[in-house]
Protein backbone atom coordinates (compact mmCIF):
# COMPACT_ATOMS: atom_id res chain seq x y z
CA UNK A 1 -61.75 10.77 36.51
CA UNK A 2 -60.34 8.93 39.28
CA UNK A 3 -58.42 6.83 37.23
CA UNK A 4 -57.12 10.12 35.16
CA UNK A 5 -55.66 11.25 39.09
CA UNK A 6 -53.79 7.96 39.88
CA UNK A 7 -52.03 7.47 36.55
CA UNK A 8 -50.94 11.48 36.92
CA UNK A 9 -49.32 11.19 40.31
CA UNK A 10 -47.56 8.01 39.09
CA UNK A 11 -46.52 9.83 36.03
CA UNK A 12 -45.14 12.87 39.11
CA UNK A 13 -44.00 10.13 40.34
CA UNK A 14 -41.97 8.61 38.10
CA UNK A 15 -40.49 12.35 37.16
CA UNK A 16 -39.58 13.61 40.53
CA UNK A 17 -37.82 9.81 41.22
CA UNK A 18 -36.35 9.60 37.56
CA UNK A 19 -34.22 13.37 38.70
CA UNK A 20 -33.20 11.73 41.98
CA UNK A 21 -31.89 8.76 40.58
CA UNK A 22 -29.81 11.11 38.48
CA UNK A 23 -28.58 12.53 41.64
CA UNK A 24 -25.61 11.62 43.82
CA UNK A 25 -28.01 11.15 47.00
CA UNK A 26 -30.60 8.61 45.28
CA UNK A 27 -30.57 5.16 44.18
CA UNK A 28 -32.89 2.93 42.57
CA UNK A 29 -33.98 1.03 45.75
CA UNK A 30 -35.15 5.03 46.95
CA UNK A 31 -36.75 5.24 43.73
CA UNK A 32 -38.98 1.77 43.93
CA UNK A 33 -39.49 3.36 47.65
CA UNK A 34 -41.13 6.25 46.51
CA UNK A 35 -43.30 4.77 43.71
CA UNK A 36 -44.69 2.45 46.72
CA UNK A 37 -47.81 3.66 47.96
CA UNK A 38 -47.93 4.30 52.05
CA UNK A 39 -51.01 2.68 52.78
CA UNK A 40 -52.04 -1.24 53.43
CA UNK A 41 -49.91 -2.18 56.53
CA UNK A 42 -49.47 -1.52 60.19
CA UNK A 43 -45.88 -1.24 61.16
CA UNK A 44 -44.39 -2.06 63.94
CA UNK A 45 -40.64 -0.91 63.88
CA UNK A 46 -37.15 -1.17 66.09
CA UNK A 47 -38.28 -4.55 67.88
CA UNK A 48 -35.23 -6.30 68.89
CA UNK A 49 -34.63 -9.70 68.57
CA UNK A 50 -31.15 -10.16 70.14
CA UNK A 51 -28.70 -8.05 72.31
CA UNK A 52 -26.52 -6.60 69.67
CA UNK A 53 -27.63 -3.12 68.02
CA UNK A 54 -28.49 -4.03 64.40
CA UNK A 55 -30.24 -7.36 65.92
CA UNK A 56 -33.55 -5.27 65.23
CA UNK A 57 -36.53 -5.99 63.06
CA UNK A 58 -39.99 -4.39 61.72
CA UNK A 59 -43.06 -5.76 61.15
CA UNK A 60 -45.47 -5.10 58.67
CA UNK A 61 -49.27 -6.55 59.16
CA UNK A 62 -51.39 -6.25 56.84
CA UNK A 63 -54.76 -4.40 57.07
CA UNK A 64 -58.38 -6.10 55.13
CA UNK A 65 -60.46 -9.06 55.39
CA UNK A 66 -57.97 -11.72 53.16
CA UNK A 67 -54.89 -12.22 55.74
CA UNK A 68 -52.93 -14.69 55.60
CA UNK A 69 -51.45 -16.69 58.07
CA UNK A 70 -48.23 -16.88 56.00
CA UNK A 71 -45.37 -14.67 57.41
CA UNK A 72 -42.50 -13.53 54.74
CA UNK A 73 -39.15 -12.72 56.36
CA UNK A 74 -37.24 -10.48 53.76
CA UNK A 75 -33.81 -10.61 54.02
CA UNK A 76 -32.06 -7.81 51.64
CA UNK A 77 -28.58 -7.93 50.16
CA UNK A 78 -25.96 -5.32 49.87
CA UNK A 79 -22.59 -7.27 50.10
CA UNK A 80 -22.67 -8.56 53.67
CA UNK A 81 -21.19 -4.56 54.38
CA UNK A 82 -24.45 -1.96 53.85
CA UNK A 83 -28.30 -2.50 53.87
CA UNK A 84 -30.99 -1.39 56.18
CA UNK A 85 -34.11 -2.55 56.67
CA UNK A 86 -35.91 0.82 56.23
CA UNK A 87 -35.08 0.67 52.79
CA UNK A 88 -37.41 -1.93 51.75
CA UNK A 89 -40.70 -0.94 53.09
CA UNK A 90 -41.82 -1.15 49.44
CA UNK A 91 -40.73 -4.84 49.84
CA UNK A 92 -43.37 -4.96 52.86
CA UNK A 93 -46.02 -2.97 51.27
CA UNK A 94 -45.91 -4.54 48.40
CA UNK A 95 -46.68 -8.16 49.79
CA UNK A 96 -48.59 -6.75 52.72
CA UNK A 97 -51.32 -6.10 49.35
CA UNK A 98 -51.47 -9.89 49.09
CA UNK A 99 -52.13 -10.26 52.97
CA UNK A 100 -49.06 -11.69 53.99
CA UNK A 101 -47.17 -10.13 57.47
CA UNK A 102 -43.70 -8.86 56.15
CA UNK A 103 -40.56 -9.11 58.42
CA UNK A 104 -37.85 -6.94 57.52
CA UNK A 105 -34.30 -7.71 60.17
CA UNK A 106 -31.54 -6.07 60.00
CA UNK A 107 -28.25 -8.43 60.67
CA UNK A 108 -24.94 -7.17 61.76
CA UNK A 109 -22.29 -6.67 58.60
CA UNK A 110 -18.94 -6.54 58.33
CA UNK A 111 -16.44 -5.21 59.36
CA UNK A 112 -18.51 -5.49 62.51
CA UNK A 113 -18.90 -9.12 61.79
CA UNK A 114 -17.70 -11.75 59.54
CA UNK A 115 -19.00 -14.89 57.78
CA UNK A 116 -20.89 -16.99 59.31
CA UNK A 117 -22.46 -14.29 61.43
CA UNK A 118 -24.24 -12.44 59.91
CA UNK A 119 -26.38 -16.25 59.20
CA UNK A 120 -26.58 -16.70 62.33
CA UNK A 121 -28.27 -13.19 63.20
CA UNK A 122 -31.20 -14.32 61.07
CA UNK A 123 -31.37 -17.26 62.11
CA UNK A 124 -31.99 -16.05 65.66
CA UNK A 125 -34.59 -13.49 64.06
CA UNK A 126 -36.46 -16.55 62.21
CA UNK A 127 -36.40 -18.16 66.01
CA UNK A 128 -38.11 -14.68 67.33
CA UNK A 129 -40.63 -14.60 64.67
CA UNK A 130 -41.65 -18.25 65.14
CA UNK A 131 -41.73 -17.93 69.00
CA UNK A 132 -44.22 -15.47 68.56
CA UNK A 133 -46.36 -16.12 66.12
CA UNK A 134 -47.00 -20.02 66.94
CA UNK A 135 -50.07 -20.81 68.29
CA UNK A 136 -51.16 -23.76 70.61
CA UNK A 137 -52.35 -26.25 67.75
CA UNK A 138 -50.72 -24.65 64.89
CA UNK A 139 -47.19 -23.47 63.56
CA UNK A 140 -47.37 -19.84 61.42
CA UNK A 141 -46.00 -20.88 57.34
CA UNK A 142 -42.84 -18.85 57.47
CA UNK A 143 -41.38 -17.97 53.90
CA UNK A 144 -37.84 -16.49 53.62
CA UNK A 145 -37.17 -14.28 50.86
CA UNK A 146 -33.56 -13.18 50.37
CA UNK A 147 -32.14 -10.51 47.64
CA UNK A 148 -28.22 -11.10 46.83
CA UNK A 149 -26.13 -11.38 49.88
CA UNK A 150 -29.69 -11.94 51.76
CA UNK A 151 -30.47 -14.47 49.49
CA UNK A 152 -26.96 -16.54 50.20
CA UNK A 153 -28.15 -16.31 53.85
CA UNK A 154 -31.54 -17.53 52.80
CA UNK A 155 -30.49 -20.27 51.02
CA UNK A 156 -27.81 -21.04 53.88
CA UNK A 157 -30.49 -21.42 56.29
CA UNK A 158 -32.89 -23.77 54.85
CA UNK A 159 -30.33 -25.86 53.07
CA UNK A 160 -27.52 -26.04 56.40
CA UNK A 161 -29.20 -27.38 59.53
CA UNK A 162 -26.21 -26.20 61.49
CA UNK A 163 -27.70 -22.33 62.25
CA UNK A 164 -31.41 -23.28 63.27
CA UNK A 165 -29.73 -26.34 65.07
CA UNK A 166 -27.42 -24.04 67.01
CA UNK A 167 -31.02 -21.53 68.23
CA UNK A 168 -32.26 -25.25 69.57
CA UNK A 169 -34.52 -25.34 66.62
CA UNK A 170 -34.54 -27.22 63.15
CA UNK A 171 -35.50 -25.59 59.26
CA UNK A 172 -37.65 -28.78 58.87
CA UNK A 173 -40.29 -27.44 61.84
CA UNK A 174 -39.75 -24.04 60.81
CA UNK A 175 -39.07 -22.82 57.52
CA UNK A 176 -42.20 -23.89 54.79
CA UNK A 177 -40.17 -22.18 51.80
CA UNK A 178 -37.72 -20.30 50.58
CA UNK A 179 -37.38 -17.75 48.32
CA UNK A 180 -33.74 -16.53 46.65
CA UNK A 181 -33.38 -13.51 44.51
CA UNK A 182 -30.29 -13.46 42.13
CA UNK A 183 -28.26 -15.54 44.78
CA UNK A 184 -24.86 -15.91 44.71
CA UNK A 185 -25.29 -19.30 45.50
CA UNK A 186 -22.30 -20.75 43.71
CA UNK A 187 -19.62 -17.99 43.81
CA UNK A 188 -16.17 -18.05 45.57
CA UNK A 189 -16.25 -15.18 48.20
CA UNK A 190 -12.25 -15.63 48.37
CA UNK A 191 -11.82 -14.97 44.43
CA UNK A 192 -13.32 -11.19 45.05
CA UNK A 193 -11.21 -8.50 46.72
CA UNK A 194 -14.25 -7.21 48.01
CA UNK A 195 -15.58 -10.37 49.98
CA UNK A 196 -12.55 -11.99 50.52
CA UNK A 197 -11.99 -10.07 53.66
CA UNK A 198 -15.32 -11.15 55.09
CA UNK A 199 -14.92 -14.66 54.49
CA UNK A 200 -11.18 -15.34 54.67
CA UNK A 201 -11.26 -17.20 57.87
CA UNK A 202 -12.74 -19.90 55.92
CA UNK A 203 -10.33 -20.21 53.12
CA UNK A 204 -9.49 -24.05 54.09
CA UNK A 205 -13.45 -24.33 54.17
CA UNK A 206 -14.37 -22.87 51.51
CA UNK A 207 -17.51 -25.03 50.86
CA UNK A 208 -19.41 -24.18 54.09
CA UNK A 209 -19.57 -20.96 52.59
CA UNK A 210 -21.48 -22.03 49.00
CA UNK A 211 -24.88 -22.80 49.28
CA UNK A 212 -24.85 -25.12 46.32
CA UNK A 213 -22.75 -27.79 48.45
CA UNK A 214 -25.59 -28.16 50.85
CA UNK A 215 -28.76 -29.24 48.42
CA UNK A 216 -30.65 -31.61 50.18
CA UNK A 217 -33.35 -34.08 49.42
CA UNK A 218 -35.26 -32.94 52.67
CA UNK A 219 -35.29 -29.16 52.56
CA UNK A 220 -37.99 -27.17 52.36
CA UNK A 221 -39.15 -26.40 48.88
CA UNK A 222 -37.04 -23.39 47.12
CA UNK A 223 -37.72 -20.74 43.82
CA UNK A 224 -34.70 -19.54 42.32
CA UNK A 225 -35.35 -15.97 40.34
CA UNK A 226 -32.74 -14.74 38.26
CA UNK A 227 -32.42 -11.76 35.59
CA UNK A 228 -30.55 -12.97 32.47
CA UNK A 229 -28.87 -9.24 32.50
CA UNK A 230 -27.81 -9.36 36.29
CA UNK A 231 -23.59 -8.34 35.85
CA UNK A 232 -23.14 -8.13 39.33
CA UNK A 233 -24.27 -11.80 40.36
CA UNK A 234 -24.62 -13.84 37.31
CA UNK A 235 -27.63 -16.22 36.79
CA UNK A 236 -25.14 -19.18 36.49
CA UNK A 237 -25.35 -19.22 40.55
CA UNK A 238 -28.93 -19.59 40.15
CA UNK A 239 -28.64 -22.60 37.44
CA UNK A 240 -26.14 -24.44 39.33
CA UNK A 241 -27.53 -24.05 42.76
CA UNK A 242 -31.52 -25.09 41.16
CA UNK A 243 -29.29 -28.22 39.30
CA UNK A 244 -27.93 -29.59 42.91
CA UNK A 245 -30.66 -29.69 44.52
CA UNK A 246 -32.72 -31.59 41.63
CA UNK A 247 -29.67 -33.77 41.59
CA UNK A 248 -30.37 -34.42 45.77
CA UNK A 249 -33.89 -34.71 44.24
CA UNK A 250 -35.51 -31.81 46.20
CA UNK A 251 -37.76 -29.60 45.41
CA UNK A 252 -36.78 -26.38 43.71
CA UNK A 253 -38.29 -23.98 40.77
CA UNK A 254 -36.27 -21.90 38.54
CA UNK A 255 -37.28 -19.01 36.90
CA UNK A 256 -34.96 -16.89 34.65
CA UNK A 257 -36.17 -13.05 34.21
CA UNK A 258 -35.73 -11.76 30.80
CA UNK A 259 -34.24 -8.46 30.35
CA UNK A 260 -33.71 -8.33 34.20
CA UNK A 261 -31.17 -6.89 36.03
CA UNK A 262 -29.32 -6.90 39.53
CA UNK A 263 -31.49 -4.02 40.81
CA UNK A 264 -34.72 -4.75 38.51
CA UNK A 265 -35.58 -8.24 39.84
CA UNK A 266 -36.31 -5.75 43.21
CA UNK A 267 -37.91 -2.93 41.50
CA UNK A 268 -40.45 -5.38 39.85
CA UNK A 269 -41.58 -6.74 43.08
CA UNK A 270 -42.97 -3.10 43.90
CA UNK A 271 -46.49 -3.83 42.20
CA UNK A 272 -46.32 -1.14 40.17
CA UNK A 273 -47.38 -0.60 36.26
CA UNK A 274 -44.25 0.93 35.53
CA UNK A 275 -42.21 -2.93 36.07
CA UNK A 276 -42.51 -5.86 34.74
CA UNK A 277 -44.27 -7.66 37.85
CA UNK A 278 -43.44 -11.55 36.68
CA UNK A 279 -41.25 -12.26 39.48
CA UNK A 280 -43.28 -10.97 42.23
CA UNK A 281 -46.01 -12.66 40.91
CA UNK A 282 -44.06 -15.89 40.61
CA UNK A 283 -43.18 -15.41 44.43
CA UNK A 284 -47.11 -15.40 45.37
CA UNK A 285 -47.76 -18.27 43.25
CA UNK A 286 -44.79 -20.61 44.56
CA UNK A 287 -46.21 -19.43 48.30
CA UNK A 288 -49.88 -20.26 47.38
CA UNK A 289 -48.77 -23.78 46.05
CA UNK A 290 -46.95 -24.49 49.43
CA UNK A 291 -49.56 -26.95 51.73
């Protein structure tokens, strides 16, 4: 009977969120949000980690015997211009279930800002997060996992030194993986009217904005997840950015979704029946093979 009451209010579920997403005021990222259950984490939101107002984060602890001493910092996309981090508490909850701590920043975005500082704003909150969570003989096993424009930044930061350098810190002491979700590793911001704005201060440097041109033998250990159906960042960025860094003979997994889309590479990493979970469960497995 039990069983009978769960699959019902995901079938009210999946209703009620299939008639907002056919309204102007929902999107599929509300959608995943509301098929994510509310239970499984403490949160602790609005801690800052710098001066500036959107230099905030939340934390999400998980509750149960298993935790982990693996912290995930989830860095989500939107075109360097929208995104907040309350968005993607189904993000949290959903790898809170595998007893990992969730950190969810927000970073400043333009027109406030432009390119590079919105990297740099996580790369003070990766600084925050390891200041707090190291302990006298260890260091915590922080993951970054990065969606789109988050997952540029991601791949920034534990491919460029520079950003981590510039905190008085280095990726090689800090960051144990890296996770990118259809990146736009490869892409030139200048060649879209929409980025070109945000980036156009480097148009003689054009490089030190494309992740690709900073694979690495010594990084720390990458997975590259990209739909095959993804029309808004295509999984070319994902094949040429896994490519340079074999070629620098690092270590990096790709992992092309098929069938998956910009927004459904996120939706399946809500846990639920209703998606395909391959990715999300290709994220746990990369994180459990990390030493």
């Amino acid at each position: 009977m039990a069983k009978l009451i769960i699959d019902f209010k995901n079938l009210l579920k999946l209703f009620i969120g299939c008639a907002l997403v056919f309204s102007a005021s929902c999107s599929p990222i509300k959608l995943a949000d509301l098929l994510s259950p509310y239970d499984g984490y403490d949160l602790t939101p609005d801690i800052s980690y710098g001066t500036k107002t959107r230099q905030k984060l939340d934390i999400y602890k998980p509750i149960g015997k298993d935790i982990k001493e693996t912290i995930l910092i989830f860095i989500y996309g939107g075109s360097w211009r929208s995104g907040s981090r309350s968005d993607y508490r189904f993000i949290a909850q959903s790898f809170a279930s595998e007893g990992y701590t969730i950190i969810v920043p927000d970073y400043r975005l333009y027109p406030e800002v432009k390119f590079p500082a919105f990297v740099k704003d996580i790369g003070k909150a990766i600084l925050w997060v390891h200041q707090k969570y190291k302990k006298k003989n260890s260091k915590p096993k922080i993951i970054l996992v990065g969606h789109s424009a988050g997952a540029h930044i991601a791949a920034l930061l534990a491919l460029d030194d520079r950003y981590l350098r510039e905190e008085g810190a280095s990726v090689s002491k800090i960051i144990k993986g890296w996770v990118a979700l259809a990146g736009p590793h490869a892409f030139n911001p200048l060649q879209n009217e929409s980025t070109r704005p945000i980036f156009r201060a480097f148009k003689n440097k054009i490089k030190q904005t494309q992740p690709k041109n900073f694979a690495r033998h010594k990084a720390p250990p990458g997975l590259l997840l990209h739909g095959n159906k993804d029309k808004v960042v295509y999984e070319t960025n994902s094949i040429i950015m896994a490519a340079a860094i074999k070629k620098k003979n690092g270590k990096v997994k790709f992992k092309s979704l098929d069938g998956v889309g910009h927004i459904g590479i996120l939706l399946s990493m809500t846990g639920s029946s209703l998606f395909d979970s391959s990715a999300k469960q290709a994220i746990v497995n990369f994180i459990e093979a990390l030493p």
